[in-house]
Protein backbone atom coordinates (compact mmCIF):
# COMPACT_ATOMS: atom_id res chain seq x y z
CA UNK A 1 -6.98 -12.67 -78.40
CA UNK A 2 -8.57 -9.16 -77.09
CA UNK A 3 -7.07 -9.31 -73.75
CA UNK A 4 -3.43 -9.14 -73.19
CA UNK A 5 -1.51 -12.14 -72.47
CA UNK A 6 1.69 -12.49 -69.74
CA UNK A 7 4.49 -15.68 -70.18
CA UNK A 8 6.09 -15.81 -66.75
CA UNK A 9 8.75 -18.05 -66.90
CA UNK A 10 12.00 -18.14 -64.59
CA UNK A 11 15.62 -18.74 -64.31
CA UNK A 12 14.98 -22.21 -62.54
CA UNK A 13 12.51 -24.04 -60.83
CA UNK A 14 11.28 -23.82 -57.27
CA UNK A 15 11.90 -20.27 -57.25
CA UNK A 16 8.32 -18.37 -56.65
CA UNK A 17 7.25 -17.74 -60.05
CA UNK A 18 3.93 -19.28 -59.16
CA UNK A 19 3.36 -16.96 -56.02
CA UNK A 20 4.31 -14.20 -58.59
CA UNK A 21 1.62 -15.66 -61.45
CA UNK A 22 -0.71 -15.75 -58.50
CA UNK A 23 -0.09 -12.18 -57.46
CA UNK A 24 -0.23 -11.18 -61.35
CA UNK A 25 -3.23 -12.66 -61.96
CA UNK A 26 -5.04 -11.35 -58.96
CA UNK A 27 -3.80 -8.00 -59.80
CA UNK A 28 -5.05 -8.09 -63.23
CA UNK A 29 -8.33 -9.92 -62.05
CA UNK A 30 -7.60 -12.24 -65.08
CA UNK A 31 -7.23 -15.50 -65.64
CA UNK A 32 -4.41 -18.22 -65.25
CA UNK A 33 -2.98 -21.14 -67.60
CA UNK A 34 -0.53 -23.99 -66.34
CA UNK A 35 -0.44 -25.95 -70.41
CA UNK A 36 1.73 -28.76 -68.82
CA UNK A 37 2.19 -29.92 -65.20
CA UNK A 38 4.25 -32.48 -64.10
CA UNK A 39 3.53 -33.86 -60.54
CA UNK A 40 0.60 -34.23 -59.39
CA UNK A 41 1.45 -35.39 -55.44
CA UNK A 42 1.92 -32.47 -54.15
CA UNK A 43 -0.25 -29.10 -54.80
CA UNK A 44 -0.02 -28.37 -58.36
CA UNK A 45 0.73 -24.54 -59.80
CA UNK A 46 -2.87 -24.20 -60.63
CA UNK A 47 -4.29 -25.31 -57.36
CA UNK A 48 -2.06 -22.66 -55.43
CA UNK A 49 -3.11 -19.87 -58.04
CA UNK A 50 -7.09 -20.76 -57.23
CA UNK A 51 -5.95 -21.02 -53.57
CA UNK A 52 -4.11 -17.79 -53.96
CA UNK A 53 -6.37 -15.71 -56.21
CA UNK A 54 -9.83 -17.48 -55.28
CA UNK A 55 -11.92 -14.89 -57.99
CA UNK A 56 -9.31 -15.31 -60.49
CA UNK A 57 -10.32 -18.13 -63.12
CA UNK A 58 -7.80 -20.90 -63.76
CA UNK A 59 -8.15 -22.65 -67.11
CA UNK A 60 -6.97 -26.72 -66.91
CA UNK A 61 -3.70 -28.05 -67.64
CA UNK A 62 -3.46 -29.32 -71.35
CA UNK A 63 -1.33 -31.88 -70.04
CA UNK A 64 -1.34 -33.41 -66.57
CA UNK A 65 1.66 -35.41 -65.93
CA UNK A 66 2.11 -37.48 -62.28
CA UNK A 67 5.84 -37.54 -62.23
CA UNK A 68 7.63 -34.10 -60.75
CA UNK A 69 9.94 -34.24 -63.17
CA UNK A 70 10.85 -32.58 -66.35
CA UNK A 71 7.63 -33.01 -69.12
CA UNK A 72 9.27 -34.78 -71.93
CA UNK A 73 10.49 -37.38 -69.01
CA UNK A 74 7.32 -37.43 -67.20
CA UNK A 75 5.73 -37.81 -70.43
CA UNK A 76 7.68 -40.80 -71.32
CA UNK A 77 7.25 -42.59 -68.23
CA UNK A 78 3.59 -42.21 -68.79
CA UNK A 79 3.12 -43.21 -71.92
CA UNK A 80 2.02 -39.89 -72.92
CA UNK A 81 3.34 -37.72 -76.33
CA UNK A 82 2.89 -34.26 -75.82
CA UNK A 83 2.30 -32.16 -79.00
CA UNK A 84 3.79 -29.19 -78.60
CA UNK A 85 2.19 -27.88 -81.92
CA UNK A 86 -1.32 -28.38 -80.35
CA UNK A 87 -0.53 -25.71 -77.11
CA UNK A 88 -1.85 -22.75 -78.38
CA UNK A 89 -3.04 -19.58 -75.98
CA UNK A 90 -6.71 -19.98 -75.19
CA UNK A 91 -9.25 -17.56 -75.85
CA UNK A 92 -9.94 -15.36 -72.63
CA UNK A 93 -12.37 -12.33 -71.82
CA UNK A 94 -9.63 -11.02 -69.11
CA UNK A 95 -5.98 -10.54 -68.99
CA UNK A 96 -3.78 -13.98 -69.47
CA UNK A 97 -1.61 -15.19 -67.32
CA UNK A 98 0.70 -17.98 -68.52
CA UNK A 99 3.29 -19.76 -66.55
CA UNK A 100 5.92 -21.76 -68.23
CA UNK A 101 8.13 -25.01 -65.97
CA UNK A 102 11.23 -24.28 -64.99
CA UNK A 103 13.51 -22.28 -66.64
CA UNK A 104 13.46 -21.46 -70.43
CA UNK A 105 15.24 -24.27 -71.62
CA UNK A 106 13.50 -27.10 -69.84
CA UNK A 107 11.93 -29.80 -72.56
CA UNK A 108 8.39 -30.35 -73.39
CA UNK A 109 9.61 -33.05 -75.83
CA UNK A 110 12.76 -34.43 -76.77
CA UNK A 111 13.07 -31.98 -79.75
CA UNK A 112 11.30 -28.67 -78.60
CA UNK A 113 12.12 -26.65 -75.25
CA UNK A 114 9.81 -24.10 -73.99
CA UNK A 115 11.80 -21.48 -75.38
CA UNK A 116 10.50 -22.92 -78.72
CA UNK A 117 7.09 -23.09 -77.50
CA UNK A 118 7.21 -18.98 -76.30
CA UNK A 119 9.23 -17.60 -79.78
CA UNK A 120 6.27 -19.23 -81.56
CA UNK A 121 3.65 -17.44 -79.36
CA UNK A 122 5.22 -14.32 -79.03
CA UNK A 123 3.69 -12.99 -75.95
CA UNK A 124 5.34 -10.65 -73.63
CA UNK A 125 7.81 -12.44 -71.20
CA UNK A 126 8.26 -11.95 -67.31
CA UNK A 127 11.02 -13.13 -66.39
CA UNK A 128 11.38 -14.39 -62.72
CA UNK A 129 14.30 -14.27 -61.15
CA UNK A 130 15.26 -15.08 -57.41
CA UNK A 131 17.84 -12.65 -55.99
CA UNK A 132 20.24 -15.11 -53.84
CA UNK A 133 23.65 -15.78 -55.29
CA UNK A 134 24.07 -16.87 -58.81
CA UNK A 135 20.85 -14.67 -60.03
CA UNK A 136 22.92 -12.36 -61.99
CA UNK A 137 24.15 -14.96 -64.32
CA UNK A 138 21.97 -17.31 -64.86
CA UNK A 139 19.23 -14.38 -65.32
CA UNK A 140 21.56 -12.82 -67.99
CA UNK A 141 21.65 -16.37 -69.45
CA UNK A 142 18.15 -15.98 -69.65
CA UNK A 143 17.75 -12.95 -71.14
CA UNK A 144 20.52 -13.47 -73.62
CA UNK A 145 18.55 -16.58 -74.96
CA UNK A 146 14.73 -14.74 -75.37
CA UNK A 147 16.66 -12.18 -77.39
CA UNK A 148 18.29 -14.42 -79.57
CA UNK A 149 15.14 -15.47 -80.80
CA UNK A 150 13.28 -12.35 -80.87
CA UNK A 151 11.07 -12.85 -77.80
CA UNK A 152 9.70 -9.75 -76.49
CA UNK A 153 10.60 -9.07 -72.76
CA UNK A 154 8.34 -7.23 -70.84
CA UNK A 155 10.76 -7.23 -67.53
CA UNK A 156 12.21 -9.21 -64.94
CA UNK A 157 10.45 -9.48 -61.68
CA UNK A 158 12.71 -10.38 -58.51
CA UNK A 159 11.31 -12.72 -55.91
CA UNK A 160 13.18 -12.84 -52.47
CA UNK A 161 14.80 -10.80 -49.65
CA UNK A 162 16.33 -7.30 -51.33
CA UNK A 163 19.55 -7.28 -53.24
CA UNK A 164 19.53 -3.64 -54.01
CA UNK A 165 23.19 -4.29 -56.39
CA UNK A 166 22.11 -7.68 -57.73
CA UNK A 167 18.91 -6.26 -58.88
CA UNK A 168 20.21 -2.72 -60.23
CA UNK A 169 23.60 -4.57 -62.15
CA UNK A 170 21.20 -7.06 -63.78
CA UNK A 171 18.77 -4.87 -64.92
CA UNK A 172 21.52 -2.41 -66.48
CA UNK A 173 23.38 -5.28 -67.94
CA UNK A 174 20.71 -6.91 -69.52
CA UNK A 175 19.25 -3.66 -70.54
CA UNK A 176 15.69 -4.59 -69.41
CA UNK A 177 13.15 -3.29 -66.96
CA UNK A 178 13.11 -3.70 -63.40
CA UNK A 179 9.20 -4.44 -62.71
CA UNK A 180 9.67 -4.87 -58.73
CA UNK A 181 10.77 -7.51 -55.98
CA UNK A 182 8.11 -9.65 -54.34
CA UNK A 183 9.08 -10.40 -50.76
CA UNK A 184 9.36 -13.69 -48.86
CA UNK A 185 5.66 -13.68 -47.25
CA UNK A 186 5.61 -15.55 -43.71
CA UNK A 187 1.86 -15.49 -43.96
CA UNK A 188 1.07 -16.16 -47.32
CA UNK A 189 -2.48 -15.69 -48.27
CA UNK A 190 -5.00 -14.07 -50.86
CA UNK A 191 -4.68 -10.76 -48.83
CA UNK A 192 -0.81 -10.36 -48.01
CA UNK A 193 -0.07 -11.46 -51.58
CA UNK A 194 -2.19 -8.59 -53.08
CA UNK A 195 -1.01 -6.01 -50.62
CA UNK A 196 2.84 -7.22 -51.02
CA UNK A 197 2.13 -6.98 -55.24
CA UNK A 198 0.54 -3.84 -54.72
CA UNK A 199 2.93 -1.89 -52.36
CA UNK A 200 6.71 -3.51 -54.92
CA UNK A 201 5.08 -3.19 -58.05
CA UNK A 202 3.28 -0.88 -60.52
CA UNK A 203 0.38 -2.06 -62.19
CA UNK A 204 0.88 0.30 -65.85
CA UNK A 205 4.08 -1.36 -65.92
CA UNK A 206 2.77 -4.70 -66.91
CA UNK A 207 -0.04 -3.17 -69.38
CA UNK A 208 2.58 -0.31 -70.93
CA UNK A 209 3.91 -2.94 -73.80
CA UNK A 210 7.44 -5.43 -73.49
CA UNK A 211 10.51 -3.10 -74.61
């Protein structure tokens, strides 16, 4: 892999980290992987990356599951066994930007989380966090459990209205950088996603190296 790869996971689910992949990706004009999707219904992660960052190219879902539910349930239901052994970071001529399910401990199978699957790729981690109540702990949660097994952190990003204290006590207690806030977008398209990424965040910081 010549091009740099991004993990964005998050603290929970249904908290923006796909507007933020979307905004990443764009940003980077790279490329965007879902590996596993569960639910199929509604608009999945990868369509509202391809909606949201139309020149960006989206590589398929390893796994397509039609139950919104957790993988190694949807999986189940299905029929399906999902290998985590055999999801392994595609090739790519741009930047990669990878977006985990939920938060870190979610299962892919009944044995292996996707904090197994991300300590075995060892790619630099975004971590998402919202910044309404509870963010400082279960984000510090988060970040205690990457470094316990030696994942590299490139940052959190926030995603929400501004918390100035949340954001600054977080980042100082977990000792990790502060990459930016994306705002709640009433009109949420290609254009005011790239101008809100460009005007709360700093491109080098994502292309500097996790610390």
């Amino acid at each position: 892999m010549n091009n740099p790869v991004f993990i964005v996971s998050g603290t929970d689910t249904g908290i923006g980290k796909t507007i933020f992949s979307a905004a990443l990706t764009q940003a980077l004009q790279g490329s965007y992987w879902k590996p596993v999707q569960s639910g199929l219904e509604e608009e999945t992660d990868s369509e509202t990356v391809r909606r949201l960052a139309p020149d960006c190219p989206v590589f398929p879902e390893q796994w397509r599951l039609q139950l919104p539910a957790s993988p190694h349930f949807s999986a189940e239901q299905e029929g399906v066994e999902i290998d985590p052994a055999a999801l392994n970071i595609p090739h790519c001529e741009r930047p990669l930007v990878v977006e985990g399910a939920g938060g870190l401990m979610v299962p892919l199978t009944r044995s292996q989380t996707y904090l197994d699957l991300f300590a075995r790729w060892q790619q630099p981690l975004i971590l998402c966090a919202r910044t309404q109540l509870g963010t400082i702990n279960h984000s510090l949660l988060s970040l205690e459990a990457l470094r316990n097994r030696n994942i590299p952190v490139l940052g959190v990003a926030f995603i929400g209205h501004a918390h100035e204290d949340s954001e600054g006590i977080l980042c100082e207690l977990g000792k990790v950088r502060r990459l930016g806030r994306l705002p709640v977008l009433d009109d949420l398209n290609p254009q005011t996603l790239r101008q809100a990424f460009a005007e709360n965040f700093n491109l080098d910081d994502f292309t500097g190296g996790a610390r």
